[in-house]
Protein backbone atom coordinates (compact mmCIF):
# COMPACT_ATOMS: atom_id res chain seq x y z
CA UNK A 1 5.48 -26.59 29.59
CA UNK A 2 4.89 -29.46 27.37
CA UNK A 3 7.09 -29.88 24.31
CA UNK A 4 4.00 -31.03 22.23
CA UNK A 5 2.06 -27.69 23.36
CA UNK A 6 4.89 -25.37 23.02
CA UNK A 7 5.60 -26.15 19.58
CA UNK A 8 1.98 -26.06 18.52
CA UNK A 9 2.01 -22.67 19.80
CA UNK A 10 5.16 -21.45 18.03
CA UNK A 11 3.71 -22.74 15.02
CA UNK A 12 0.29 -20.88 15.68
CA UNK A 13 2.75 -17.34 16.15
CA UNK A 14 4.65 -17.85 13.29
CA UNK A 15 1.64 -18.83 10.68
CA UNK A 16 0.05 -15.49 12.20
CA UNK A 17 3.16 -13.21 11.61
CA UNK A 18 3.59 -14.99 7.97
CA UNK A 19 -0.12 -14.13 7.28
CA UNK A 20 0.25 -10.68 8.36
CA UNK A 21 3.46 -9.84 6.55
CA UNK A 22 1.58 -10.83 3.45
CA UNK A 23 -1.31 -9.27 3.93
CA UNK A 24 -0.66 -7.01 0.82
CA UNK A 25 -0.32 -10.57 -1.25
CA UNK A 26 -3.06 -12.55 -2.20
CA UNK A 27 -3.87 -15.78 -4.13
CA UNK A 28 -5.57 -16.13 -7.26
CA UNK A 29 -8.37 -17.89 -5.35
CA UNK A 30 -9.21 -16.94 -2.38
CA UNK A 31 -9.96 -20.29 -0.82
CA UNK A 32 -6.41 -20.70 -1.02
CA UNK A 33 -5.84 -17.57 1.35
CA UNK A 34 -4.31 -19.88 4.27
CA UNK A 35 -2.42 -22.23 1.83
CA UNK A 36 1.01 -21.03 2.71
CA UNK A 37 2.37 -22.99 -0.33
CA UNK A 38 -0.14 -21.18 -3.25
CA UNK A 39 1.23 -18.62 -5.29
CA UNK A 40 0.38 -15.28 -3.79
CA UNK A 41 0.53 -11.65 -5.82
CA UNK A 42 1.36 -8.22 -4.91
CA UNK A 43 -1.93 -6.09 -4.55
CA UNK A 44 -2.12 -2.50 -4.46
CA UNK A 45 -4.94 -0.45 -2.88
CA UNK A 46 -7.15 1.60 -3.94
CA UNK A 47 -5.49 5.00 -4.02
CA UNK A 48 -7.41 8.25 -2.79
CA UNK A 49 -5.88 11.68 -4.14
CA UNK A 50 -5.48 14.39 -1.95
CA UNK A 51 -8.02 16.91 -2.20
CA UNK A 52 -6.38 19.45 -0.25
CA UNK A 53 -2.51 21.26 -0.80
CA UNK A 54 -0.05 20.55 1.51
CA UNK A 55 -0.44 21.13 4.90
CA UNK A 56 2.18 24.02 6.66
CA UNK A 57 4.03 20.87 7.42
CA UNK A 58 6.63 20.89 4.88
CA UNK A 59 9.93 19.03 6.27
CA UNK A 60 12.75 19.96 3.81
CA UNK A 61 15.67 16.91 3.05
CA UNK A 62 19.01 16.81 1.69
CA UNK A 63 19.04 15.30 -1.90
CA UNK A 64 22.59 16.26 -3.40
CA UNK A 65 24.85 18.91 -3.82
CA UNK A 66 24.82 18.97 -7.88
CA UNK A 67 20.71 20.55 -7.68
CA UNK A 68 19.41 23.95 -7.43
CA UNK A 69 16.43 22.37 -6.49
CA UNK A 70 14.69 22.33 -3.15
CA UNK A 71 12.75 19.36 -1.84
CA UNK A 72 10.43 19.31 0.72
CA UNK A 73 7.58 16.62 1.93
CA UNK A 74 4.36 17.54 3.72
CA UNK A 75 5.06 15.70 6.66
CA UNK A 76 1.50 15.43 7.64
CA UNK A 77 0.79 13.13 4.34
CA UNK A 78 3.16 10.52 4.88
CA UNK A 79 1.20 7.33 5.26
CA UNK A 80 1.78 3.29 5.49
CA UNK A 81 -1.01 1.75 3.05
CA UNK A 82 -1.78 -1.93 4.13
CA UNK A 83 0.42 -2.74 0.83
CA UNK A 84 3.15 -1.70 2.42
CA UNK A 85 3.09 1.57 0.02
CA UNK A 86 4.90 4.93 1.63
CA UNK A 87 2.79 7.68 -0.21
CA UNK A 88 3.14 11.36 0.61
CA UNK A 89 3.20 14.61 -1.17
CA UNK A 90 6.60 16.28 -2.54
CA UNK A 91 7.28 20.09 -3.06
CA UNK A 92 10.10 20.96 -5.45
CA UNK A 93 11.08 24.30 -5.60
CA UNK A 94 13.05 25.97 -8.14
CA UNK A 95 15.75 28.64 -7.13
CA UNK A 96 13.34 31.45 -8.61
CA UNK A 97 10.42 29.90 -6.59
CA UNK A 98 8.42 27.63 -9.15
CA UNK A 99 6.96 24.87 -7.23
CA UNK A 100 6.02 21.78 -8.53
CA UNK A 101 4.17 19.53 -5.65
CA UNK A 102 3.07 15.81 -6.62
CA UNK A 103 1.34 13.07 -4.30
CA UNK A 104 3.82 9.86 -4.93
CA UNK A 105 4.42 6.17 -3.24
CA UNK A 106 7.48 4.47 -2.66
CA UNK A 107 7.62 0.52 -2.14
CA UNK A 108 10.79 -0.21 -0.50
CA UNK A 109 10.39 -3.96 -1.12
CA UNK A 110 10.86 -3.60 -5.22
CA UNK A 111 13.06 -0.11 -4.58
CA UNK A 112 10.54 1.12 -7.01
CA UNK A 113 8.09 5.01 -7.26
CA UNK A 114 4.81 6.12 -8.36
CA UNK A 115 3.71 9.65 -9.67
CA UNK A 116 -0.48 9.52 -8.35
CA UNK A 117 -1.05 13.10 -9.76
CA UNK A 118 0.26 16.42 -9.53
CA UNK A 119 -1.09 20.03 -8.27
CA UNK A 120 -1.05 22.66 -10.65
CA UNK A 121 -1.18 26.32 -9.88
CA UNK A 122 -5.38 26.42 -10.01
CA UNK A 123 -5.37 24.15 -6.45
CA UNK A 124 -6.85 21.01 -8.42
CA UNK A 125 -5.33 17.79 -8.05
CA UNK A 126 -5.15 15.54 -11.64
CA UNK A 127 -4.61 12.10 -11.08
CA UNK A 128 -1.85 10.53 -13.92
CA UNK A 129 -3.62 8.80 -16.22
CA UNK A 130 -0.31 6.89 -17.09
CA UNK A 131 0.78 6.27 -13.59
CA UNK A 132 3.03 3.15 -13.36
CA UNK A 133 5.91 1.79 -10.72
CA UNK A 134 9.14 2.97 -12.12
CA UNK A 135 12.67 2.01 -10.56
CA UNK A 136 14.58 4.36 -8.74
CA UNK A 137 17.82 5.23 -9.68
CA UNK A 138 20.47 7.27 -7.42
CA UNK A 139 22.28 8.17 -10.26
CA UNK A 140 20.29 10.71 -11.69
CA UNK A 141 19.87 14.33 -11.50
CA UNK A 142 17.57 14.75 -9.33
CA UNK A 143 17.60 11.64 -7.43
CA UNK A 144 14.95 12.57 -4.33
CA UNK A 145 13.44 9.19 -4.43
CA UNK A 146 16.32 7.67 -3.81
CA UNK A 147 17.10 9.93 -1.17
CA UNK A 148 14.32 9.22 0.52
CA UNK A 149 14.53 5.14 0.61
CA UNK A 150 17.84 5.61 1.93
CA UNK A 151 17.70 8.20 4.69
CA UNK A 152 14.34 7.97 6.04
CA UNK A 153 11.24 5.54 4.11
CA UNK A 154 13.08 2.15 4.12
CA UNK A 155 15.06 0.07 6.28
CA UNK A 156 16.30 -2.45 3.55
CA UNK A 157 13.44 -3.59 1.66
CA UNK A 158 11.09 -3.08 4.79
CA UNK A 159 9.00 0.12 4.95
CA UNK A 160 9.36 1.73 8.49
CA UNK A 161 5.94 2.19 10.22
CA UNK A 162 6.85 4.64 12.41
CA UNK A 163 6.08 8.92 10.93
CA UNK A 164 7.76 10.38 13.81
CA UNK A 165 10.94 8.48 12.82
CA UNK A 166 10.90 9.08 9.30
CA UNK A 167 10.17 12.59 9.85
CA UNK A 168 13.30 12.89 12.11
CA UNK A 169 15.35 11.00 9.92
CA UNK A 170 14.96 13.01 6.84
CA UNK A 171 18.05 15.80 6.96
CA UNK A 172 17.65 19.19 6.06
């Protein structure tokens, strides 16, 4: 193959894989979309609630010895947003059986988590009206988020794409 041709086509392959892998980034102006050299910013999506509770799907996971606390995510909810967000919904349940069940997102690039909105006992999903990305920490009490980045969501700072895996990597 020619060397001219064969290095024009790496470079096509590797401007295409650096465009896709920030696809969740964008410019300030978007005529600077395919400058690979203009400052780019991290974009979140638009976020839909669930309108539904979990699904019979709940797939329990270790967290730590020191809680009472039971943690369990509705395995059917898991999903990859195009900003390379993990959101799902969490059950927590207390050792007398209070549940608390939330719809969260985990970005594995910052090592950071999001509280969408929470389920209370009526069924009705409210959104949190003072939602923000928060750090996770492993050193506190109940440290599920952190759990989750480690044993199943993120490999490094990369979210894995693949539900079956996560799923089968979270331990019981």
């Amino acid at each position: 193959m020619n060397h001219s041709i064969l290095t024009k086509a790496l470079f096509c392959g590797l401007l295409a894989l650096s465009l896709s892998a920030h696809a969740q980034y964008k410019t300030l102006d978007p005529a600077d979309e395919n400058d690979l050299d203009a400052p780019r910013f991290w974009n979140e999506v638009e976020v839909k609630i669930p309108t539904a509770p979990p699904s019979k799907e709940l797939k329990p996971f270790f967290v730590s010895i020191n809680t009472p606390l039971t943690f369990s995510i509705d395995a059917e909810s898991i999903t990859l947003g195009a900003d390379d967000v993990l959101r799902y919904i969490i059950v927590i349940t207390s050792p007398t059986g209070a549940r608390q069940t939330s719809y969260e997102g985990i970005r594995c690039e910052k090592y950071e988590w999001r509280l969408y909105a929470t389920l209370p006992s009526d069924g009705q999903w409210r959104k949190n009206p003072g939602s923000k990305w928060q750090m996770i920490t492993s050193n506190s009490y109940n440290r599920y988020h952190a759990a989750l980045v480690k044993d199943a969501f993120c490999e490094n700072a990369i979210p894995r794409r693949n539900m079956k895996e996560i799923i089968q990597l979270l331990k019981p």
